[in-house]
N, C-alpha and C. Protein backbone atom coordinates (compact mmCIF):
# COMPACT_ATOMS: atom_id res chain seq x y z
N UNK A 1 -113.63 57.58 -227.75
CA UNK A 1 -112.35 58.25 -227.47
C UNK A 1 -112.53 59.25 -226.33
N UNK A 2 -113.50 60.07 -226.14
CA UNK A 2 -114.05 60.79 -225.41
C UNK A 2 -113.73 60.44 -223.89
N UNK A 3 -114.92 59.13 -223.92
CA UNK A 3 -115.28 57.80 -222.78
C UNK A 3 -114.29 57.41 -221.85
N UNK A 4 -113.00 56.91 -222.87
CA UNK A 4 -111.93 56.11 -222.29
C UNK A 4 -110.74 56.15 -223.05
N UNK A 5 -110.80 57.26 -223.84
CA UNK A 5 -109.03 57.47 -224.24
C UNK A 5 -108.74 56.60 -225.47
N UNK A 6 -109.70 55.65 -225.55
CA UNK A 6 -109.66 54.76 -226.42
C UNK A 6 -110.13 54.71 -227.78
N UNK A 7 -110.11 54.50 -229.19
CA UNK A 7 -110.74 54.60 -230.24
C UNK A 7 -112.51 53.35 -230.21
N UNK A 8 -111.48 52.38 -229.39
CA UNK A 8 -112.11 50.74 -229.24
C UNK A 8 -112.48 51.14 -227.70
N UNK A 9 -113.65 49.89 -227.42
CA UNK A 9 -113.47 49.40 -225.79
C UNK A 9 -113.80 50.64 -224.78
N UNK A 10 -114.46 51.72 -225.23
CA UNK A 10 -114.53 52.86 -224.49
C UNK A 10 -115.95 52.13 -223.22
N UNK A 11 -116.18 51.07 -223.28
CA UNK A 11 -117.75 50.51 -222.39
C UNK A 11 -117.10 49.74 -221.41
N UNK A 12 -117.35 50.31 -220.14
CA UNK A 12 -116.01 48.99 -219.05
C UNK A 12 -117.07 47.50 -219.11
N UNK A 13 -116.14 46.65 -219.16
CA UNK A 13 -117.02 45.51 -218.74
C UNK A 13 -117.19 45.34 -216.93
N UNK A 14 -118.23 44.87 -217.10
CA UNK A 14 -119.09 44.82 -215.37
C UNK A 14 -119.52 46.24 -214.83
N UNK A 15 -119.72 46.99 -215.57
CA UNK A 15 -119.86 48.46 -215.38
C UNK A 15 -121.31 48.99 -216.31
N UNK A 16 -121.86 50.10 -215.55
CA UNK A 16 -122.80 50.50 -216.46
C UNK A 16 -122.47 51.94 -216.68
N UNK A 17 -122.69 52.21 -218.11
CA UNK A 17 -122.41 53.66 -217.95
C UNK A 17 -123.79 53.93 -218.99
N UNK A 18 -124.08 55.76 -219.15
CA UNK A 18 -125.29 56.17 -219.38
C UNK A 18 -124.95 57.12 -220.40
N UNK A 19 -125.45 57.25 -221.37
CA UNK A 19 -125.31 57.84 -222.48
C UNK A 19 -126.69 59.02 -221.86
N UNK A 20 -126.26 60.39 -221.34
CA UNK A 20 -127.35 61.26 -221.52
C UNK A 20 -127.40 62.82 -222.05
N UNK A 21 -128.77 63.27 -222.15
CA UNK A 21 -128.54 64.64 -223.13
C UNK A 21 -130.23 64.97 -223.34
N UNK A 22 -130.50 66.28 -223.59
CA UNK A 22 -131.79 66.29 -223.86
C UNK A 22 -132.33 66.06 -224.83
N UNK A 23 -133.40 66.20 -225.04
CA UNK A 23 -133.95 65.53 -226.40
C UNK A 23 -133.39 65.92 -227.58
N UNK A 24 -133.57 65.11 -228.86
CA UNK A 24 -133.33 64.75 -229.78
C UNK A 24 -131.24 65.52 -229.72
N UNK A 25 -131.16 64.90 -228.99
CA UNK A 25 -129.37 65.13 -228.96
C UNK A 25 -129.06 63.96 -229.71
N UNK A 26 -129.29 62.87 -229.91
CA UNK A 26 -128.79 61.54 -230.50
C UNK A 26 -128.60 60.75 -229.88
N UNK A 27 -129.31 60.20 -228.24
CA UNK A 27 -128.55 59.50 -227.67
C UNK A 27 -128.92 58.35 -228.11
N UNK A 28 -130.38 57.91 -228.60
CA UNK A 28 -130.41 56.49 -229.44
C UNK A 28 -129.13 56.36 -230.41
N UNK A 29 -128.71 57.45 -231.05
CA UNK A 29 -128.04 57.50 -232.32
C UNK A 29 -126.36 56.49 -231.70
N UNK A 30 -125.74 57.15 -230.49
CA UNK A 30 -124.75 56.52 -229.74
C UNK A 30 -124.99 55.49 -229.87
N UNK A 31 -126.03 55.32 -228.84
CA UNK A 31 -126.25 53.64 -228.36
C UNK A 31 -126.31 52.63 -229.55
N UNK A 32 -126.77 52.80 -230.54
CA UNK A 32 -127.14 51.98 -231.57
C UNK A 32 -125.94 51.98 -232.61
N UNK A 33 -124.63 53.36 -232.62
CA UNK A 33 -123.63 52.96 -233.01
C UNK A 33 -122.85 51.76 -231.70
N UNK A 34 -122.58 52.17 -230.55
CA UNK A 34 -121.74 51.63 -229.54
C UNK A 34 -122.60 50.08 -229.59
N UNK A 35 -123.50 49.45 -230.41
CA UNK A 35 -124.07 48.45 -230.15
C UNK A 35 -123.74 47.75 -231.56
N UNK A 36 -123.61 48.47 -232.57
CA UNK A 36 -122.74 48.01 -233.72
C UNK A 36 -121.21 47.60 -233.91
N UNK A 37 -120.70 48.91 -233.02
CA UNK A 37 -119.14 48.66 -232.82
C UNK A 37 -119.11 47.19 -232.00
N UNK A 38 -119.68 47.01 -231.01
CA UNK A 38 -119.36 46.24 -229.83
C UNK A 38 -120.00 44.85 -230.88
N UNK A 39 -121.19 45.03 -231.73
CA UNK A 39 -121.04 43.54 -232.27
C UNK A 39 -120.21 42.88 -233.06
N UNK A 40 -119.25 43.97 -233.52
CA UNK A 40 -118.07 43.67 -234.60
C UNK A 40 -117.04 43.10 -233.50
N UNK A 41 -116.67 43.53 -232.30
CA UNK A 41 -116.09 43.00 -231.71
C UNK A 41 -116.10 41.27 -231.08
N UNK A 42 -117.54 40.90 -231.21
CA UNK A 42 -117.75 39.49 -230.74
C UNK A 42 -118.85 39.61 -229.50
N UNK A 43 -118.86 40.84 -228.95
CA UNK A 43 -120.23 40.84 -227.87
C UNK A 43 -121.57 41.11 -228.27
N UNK A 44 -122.48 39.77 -227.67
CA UNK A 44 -123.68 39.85 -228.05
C UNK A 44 -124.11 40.76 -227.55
N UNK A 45 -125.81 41.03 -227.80
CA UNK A 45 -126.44 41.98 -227.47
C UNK A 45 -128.00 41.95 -227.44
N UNK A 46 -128.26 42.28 -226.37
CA UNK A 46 -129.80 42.42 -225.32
C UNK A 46 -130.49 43.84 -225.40
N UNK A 47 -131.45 44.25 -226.03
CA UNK A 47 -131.83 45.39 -226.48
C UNK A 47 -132.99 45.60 -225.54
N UNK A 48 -133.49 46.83 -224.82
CA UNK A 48 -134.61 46.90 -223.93
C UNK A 48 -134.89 48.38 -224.57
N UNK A 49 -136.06 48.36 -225.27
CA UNK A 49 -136.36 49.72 -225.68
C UNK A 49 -137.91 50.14 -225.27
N UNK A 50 -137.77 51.09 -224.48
CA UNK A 50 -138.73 51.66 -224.19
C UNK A 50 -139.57 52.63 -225.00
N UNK A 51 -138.91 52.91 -225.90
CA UNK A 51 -139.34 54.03 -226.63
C UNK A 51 -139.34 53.87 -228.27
N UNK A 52 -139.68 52.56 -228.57
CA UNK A 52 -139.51 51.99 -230.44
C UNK A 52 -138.55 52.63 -231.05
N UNK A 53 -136.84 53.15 -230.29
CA UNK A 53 -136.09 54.23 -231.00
C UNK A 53 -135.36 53.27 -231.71
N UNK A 54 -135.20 52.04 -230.79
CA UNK A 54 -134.02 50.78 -231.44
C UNK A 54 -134.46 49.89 -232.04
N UNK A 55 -135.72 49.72 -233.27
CA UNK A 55 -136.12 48.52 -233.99
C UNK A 55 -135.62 48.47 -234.71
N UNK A 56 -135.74 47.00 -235.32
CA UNK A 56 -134.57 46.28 -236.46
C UNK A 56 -134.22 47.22 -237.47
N UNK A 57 -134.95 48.18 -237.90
CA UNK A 57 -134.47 48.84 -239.11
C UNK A 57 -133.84 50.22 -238.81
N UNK A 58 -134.32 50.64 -237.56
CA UNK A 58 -132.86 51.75 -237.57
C UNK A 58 -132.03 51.12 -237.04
N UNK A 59 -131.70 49.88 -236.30
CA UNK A 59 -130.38 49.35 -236.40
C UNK A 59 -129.92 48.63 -237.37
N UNK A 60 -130.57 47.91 -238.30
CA UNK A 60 -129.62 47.73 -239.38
C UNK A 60 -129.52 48.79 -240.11
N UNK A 61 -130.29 50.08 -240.14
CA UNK A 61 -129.36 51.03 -240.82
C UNK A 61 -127.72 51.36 -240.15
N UNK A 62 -127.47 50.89 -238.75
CA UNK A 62 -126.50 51.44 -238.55
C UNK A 62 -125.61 50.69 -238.58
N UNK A 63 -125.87 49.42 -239.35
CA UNK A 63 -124.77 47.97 -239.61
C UNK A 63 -125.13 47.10 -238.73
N UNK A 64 -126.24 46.65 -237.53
CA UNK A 64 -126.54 46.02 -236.61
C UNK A 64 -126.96 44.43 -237.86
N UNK A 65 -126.34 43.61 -236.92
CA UNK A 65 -126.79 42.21 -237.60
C UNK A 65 -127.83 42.06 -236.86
N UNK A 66 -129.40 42.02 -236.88
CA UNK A 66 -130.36 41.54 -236.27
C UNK A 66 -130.62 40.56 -236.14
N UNK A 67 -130.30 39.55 -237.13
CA UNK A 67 -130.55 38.14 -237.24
C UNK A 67 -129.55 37.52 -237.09
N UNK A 68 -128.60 37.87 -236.03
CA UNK A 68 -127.39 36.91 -235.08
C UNK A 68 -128.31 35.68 -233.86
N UNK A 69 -127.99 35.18 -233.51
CA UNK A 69 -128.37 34.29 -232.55
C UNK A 69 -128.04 34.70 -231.50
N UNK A 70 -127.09 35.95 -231.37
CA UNK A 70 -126.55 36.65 -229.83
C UNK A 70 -127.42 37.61 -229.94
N UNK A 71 -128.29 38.12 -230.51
CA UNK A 71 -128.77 39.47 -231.15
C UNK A 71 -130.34 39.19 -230.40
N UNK A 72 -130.65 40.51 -228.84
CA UNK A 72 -132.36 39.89 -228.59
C UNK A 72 -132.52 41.53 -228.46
N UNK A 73 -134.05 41.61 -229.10
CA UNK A 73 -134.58 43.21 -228.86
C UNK A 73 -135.59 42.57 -228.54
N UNK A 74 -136.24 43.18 -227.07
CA UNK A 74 -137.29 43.05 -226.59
C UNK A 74 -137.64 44.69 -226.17
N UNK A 75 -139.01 44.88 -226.72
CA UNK A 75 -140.02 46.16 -226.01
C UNK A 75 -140.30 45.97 -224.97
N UNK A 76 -140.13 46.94 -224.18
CA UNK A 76 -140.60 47.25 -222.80
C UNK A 76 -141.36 48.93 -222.28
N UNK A 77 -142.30 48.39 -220.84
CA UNK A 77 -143.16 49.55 -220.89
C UNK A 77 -142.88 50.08 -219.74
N UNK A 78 -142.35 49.26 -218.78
CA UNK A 78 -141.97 49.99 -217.53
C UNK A 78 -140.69 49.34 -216.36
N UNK A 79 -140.73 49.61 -215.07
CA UNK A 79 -139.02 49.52 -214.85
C UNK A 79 -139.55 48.11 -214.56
N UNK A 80 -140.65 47.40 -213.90
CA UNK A 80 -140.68 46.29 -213.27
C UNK A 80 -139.94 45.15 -214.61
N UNK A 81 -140.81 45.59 -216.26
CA UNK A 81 -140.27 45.12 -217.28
C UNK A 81 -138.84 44.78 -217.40
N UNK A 82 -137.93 46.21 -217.20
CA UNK A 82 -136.48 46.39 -217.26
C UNK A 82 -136.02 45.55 -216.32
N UNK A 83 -136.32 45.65 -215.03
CA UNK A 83 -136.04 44.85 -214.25
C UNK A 83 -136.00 43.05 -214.28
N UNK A 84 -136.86 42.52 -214.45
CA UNK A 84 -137.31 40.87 -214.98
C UNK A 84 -136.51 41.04 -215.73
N UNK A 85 -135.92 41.12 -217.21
CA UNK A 85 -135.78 41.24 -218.27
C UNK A 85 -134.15 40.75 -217.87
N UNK A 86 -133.63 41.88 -216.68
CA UNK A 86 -132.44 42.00 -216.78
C UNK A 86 -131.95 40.95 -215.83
N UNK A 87 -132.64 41.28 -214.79
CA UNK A 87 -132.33 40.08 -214.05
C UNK A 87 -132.34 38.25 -214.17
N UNK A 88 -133.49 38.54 -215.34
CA UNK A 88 -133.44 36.99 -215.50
C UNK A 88 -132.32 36.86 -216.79
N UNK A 89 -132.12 37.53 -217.77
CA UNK A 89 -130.84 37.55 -218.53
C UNK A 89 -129.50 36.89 -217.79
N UNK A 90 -129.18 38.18 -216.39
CA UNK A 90 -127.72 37.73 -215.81
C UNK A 90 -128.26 36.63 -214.94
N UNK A 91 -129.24 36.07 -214.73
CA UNK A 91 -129.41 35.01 -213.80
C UNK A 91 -129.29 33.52 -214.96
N UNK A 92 -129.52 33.68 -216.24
CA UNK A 92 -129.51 32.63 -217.26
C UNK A 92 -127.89 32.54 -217.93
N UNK A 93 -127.26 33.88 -217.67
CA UNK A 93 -125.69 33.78 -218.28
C UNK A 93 -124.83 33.21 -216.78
N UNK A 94 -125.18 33.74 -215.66
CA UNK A 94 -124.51 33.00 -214.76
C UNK A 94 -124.69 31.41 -214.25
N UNK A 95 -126.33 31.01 -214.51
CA UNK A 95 -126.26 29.73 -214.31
C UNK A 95 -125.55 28.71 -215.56
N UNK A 96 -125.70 29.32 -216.88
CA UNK A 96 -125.06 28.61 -217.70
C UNK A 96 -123.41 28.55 -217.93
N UNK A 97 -123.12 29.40 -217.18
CA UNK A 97 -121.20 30.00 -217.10
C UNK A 97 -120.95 30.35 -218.36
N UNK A 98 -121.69 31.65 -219.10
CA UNK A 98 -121.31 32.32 -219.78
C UNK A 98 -120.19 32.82 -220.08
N UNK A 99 -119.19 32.95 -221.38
CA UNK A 99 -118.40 33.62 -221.33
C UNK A 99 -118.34 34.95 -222.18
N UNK A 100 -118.91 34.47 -222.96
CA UNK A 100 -118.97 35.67 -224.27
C UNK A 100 -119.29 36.81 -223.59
N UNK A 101 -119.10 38.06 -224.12
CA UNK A 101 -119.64 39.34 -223.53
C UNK A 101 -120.55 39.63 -223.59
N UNK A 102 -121.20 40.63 -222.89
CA UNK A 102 -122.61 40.80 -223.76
C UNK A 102 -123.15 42.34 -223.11
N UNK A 103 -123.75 42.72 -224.64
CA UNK A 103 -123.86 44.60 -224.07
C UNK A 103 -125.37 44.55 -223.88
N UNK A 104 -125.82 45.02 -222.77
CA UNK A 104 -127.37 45.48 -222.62
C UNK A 104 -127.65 46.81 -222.61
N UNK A 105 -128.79 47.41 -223.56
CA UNK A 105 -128.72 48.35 -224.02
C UNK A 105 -130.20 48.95 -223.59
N UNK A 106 -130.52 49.65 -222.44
CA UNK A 106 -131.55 50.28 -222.00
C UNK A 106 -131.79 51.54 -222.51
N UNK A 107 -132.88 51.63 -223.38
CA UNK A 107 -133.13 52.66 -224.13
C UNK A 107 -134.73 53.16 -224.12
N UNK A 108 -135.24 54.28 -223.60
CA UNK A 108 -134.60 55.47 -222.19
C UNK A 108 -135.29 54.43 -221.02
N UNK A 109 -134.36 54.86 -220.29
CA UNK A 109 -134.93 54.57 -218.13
C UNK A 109 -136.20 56.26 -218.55
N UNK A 110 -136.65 57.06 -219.08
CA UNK A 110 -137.28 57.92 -218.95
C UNK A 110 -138.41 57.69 -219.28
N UNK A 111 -138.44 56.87 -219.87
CA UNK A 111 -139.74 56.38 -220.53
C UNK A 111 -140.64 55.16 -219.83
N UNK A 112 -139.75 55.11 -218.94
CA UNK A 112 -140.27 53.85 -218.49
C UNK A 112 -140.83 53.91 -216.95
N UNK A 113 -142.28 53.40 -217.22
CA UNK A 113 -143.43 53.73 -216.17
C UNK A 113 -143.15 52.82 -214.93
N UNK A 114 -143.38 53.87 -214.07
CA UNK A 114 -143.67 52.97 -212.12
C UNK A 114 -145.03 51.69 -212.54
N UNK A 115 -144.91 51.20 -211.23
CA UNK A 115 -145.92 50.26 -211.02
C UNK A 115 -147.70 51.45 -211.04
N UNK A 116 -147.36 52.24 -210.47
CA UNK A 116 -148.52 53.35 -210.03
C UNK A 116 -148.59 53.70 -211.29
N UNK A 117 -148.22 54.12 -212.54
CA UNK A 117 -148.80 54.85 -213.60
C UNK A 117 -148.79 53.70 -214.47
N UNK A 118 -148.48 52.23 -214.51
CA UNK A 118 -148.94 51.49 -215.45
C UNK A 118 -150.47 51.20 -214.89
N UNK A 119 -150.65 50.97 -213.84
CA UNK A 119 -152.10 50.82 -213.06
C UNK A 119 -152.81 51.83 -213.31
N UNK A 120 -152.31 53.23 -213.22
CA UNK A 120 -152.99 54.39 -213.52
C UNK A 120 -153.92 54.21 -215.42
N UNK A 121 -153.00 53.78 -215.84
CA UNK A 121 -152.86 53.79 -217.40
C UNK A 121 -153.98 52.58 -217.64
N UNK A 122 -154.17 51.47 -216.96
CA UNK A 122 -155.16 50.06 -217.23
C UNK A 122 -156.63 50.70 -216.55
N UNK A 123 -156.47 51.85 -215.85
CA UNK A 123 -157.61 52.46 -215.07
C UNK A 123 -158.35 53.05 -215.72
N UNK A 124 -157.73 53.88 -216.71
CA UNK A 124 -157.88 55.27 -217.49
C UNK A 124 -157.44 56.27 -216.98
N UNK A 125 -156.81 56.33 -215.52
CA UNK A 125 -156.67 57.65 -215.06
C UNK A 125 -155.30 58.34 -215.51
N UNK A 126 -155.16 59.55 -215.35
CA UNK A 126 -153.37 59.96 -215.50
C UNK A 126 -153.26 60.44 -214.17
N UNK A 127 -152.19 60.09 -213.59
CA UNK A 127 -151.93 60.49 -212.02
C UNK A 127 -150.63 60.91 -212.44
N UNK A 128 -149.70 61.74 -211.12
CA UNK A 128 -148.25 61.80 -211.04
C UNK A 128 -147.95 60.58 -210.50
N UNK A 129 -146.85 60.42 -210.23
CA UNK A 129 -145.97 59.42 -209.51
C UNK A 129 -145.33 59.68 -208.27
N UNK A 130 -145.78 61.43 -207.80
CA UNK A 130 -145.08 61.96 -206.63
C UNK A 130 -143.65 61.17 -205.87
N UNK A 131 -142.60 61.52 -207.39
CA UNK A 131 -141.77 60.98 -207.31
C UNK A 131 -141.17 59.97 -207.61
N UNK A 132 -142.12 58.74 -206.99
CA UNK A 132 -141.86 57.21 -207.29
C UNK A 132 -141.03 56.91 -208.46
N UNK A 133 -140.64 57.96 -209.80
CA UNK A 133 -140.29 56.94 -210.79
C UNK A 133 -138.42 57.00 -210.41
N UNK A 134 -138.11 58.67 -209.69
CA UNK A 134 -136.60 58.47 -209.39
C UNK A 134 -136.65 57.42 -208.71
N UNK A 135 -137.11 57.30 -207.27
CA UNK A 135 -136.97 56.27 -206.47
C UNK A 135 -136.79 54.27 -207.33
N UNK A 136 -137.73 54.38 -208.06
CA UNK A 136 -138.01 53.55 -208.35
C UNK A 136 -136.55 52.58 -209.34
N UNK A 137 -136.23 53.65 -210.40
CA UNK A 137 -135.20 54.05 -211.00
C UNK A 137 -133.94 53.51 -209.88
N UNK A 138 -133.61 54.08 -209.58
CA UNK A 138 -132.47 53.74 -208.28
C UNK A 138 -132.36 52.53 -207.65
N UNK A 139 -133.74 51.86 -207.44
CA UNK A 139 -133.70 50.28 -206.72
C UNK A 139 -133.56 49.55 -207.68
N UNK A 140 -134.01 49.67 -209.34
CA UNK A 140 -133.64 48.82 -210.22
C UNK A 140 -132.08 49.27 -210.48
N UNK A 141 -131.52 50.05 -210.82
CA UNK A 141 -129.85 50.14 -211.04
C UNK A 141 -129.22 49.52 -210.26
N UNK A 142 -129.47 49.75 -208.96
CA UNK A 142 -128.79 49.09 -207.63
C UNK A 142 -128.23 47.67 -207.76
N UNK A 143 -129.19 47.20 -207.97
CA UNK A 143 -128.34 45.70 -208.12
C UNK A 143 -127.72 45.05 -209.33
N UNK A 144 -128.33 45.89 -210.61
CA UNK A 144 -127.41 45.23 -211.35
C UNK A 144 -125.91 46.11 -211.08
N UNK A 145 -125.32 46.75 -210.93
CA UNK A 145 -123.95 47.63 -210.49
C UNK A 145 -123.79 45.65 -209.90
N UNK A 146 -124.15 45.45 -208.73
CA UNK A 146 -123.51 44.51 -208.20
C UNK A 146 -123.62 43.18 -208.51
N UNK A 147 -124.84 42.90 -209.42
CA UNK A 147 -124.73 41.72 -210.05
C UNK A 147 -123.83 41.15 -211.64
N UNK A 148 -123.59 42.35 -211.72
CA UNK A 148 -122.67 42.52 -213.42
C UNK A 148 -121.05 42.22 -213.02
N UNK A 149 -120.56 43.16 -211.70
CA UNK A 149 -119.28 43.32 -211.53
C UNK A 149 -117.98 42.40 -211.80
N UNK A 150 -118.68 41.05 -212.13
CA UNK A 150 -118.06 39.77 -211.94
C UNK A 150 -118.18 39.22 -213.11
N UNK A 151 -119.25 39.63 -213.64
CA UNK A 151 -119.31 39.32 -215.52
C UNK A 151 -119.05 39.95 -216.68
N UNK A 152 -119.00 39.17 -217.90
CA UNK A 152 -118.27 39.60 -218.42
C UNK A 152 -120.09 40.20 -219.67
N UNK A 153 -120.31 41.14 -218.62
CA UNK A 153 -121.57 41.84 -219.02
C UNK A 153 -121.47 43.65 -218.74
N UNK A 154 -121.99 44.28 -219.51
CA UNK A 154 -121.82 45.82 -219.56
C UNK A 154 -123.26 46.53 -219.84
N UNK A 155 -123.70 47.42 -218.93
CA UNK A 155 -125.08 47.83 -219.59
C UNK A 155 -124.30 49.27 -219.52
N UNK A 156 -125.62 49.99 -221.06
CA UNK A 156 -125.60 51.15 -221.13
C UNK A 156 -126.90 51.49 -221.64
N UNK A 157 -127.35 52.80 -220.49
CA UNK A 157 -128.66 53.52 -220.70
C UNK A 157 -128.86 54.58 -221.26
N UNK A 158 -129.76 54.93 -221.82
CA UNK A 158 -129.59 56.05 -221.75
C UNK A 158 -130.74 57.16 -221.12
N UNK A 159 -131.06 58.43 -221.04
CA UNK A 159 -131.02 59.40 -219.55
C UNK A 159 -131.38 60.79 -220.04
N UNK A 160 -132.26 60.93 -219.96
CA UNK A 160 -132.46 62.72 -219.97
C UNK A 160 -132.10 63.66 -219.28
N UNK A 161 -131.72 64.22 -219.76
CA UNK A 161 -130.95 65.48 -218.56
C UNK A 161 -132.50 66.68 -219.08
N UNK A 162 -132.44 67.68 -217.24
CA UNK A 162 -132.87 68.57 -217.50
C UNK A 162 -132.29 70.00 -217.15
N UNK A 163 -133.19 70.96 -217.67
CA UNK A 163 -132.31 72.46 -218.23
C UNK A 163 -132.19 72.84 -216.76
N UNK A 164 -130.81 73.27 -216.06
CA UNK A 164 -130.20 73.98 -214.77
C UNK A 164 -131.23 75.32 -214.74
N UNK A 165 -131.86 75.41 -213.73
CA UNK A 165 -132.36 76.62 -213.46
C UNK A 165 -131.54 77.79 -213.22
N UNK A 166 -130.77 77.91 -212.61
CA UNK A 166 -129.95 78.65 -212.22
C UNK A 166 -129.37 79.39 -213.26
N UNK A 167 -129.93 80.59 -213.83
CA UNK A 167 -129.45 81.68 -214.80
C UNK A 167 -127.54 81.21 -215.07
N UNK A 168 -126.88 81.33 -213.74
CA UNK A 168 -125.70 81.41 -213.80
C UNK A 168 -124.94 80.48 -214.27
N UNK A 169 -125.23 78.93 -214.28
CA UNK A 169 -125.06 78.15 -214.26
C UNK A 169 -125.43 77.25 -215.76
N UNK A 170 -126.60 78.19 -216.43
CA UNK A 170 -126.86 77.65 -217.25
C UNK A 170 -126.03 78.61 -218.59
N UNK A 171 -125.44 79.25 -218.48
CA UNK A 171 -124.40 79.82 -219.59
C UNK A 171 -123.27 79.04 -219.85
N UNK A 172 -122.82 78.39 -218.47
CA UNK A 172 -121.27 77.66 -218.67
C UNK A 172 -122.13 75.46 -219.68
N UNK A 173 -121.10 75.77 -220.17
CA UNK A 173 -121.75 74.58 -221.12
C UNK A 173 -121.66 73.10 -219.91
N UNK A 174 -120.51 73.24 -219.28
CA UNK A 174 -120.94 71.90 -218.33
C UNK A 174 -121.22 71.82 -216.94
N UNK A 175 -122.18 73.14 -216.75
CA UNK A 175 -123.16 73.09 -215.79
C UNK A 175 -124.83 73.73 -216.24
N UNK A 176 -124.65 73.42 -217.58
CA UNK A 176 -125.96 73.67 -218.21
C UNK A 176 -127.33 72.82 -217.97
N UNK A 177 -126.89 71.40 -217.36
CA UNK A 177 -127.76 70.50 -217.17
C UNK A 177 -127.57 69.63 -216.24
N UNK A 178 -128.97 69.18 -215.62
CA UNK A 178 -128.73 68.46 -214.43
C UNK A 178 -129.07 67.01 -214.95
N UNK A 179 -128.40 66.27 -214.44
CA UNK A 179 -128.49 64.48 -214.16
C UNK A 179 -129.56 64.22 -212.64
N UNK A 180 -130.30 63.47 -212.71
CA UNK A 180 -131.20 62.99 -211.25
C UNK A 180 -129.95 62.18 -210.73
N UNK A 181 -130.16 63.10 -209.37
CA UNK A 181 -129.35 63.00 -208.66
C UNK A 181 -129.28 61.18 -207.69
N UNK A 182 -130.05 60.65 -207.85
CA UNK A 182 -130.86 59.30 -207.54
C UNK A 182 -129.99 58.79 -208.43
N UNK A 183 -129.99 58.74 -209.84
CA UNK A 183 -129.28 57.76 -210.49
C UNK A 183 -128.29 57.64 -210.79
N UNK A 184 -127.33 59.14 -210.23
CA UNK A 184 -126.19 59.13 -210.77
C UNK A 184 -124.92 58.09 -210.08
N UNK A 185 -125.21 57.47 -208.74
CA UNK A 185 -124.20 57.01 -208.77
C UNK A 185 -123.87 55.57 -208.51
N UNK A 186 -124.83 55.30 -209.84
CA UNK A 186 -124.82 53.99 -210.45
C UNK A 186 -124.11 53.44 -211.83
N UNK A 187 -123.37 54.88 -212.18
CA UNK A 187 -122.94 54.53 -213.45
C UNK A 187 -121.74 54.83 -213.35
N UNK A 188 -120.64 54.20 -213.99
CA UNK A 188 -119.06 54.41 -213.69
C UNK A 188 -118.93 55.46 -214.63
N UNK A 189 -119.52 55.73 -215.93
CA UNK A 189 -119.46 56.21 -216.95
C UNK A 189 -120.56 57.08 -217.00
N UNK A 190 -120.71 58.68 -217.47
CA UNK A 190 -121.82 59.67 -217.67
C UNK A 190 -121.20 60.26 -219.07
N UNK A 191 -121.99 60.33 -220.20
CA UNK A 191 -121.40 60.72 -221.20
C UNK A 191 -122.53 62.17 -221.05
N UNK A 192 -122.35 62.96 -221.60
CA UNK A 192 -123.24 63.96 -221.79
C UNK A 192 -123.12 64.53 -223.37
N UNK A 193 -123.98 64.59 -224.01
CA UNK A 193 -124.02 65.01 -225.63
C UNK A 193 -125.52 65.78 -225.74
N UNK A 194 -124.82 67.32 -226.52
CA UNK A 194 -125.70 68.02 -226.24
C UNK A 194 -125.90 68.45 -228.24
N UNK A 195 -127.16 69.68 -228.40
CA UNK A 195 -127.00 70.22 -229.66
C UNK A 195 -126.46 71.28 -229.62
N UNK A 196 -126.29 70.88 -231.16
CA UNK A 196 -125.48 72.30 -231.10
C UNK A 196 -126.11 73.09 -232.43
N UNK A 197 -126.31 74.18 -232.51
CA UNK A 197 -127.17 75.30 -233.52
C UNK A 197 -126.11 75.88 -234.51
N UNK A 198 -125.77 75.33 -236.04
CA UNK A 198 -125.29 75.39 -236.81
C UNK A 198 -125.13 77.29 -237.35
N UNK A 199 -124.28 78.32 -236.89
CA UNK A 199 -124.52 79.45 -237.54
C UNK A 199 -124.93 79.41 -239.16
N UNK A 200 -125.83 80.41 -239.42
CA UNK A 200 -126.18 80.61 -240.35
C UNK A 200 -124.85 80.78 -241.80
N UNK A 201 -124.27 81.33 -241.28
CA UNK A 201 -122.95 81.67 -241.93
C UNK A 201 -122.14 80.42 -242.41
């Protein structure tokens, strides 16, 4: 309702939008409802989890049919992963002339390692990425935006936000946190969901 005014259908089709927030805000918790709602509707669903948040049993706690035939969760460790994964998906629904819908559910892009720190990682070493993972991040979004637009396909990621430095900025609640500026304008949709600290009272 928030999303799109809507109770239903708040996910555009051919569009990606990003479920983000800092940690433990719930954004698996979204995604894995918006992946329940959307299977009651008739759209299958392509699961990419980087982070073991979306396995079969916290989604069938949340009503997820796992054992549909539209229904694929695959683990993944880094973007080259996300990338293959996704691309050969919309390259197998467009050569077959797919119609059904279908939600892909990237769960976190944060978690998920450059080419340089999976190599780092088979080495033993820990290196930075001096950067590489925004960059990296950005060339994989890029094309699906333009390979989806025409199908009747919808991804949603989800995205860590981090804390606004800026004293001033970080009092007002919706300039409390920054989005990477690299990925933001790949998503038609930015949800932001934050915590909130229950008074004692």
């Amino acid at each position: 309702k928030i999303v799109s005014g809507m109770f239903r259908g708040g996910i555009g089709q051919g569009r990606l939008a990003a479920i983000t927030g800092p940690s433990s805000a719930g954004k698996s918790f979204i995604a894995g409802n918006i992946a329940c709602e959307a299977q009651k509707q008739g759209v299958g669903l392509l699961i990419l989890d980087s982070e073991n948040a979306l396995d079969d049993g916290f989604m069938q706690a949340l009503g997820v049919d796992t054992y549909k035939e539209d229904y694929f969760y695959r683990g993944i460790s880094s973007i080259a992963d996300a990338t293959k994964m996704v691309s050969t998906f919309i390259k197998s629904y467009r050569d077959n002339k797919e119609q059904q819908p279908f939600l892909i559910i990237l769960d976190s892009i944060d978690m998920l390692r450059t080419d340089s720190q999976e190599a780092a990682y088979e080495s033993g070493e820990n290196k930075g990425d001096q950067g590489q993972h925004a960059k990296q991040v950005k060339n994989m979004l890029a094309p699906w935006v333009h390979d989806i637009k025409s199908l009747n396909i919808s991804i949603v990621c989800t995205k860590q936000v981090f804390q606004e430095q800026d004293p001033m900025l970080q009092k007002n609640p919706q300039t409390a946190w920054k989005f990477t500026e690299s990925s933001k304008y790949a998503f038609s949709q930015i949800l932001l969901v934050t915590r909130f600290m229950l008074k004692d009272d």
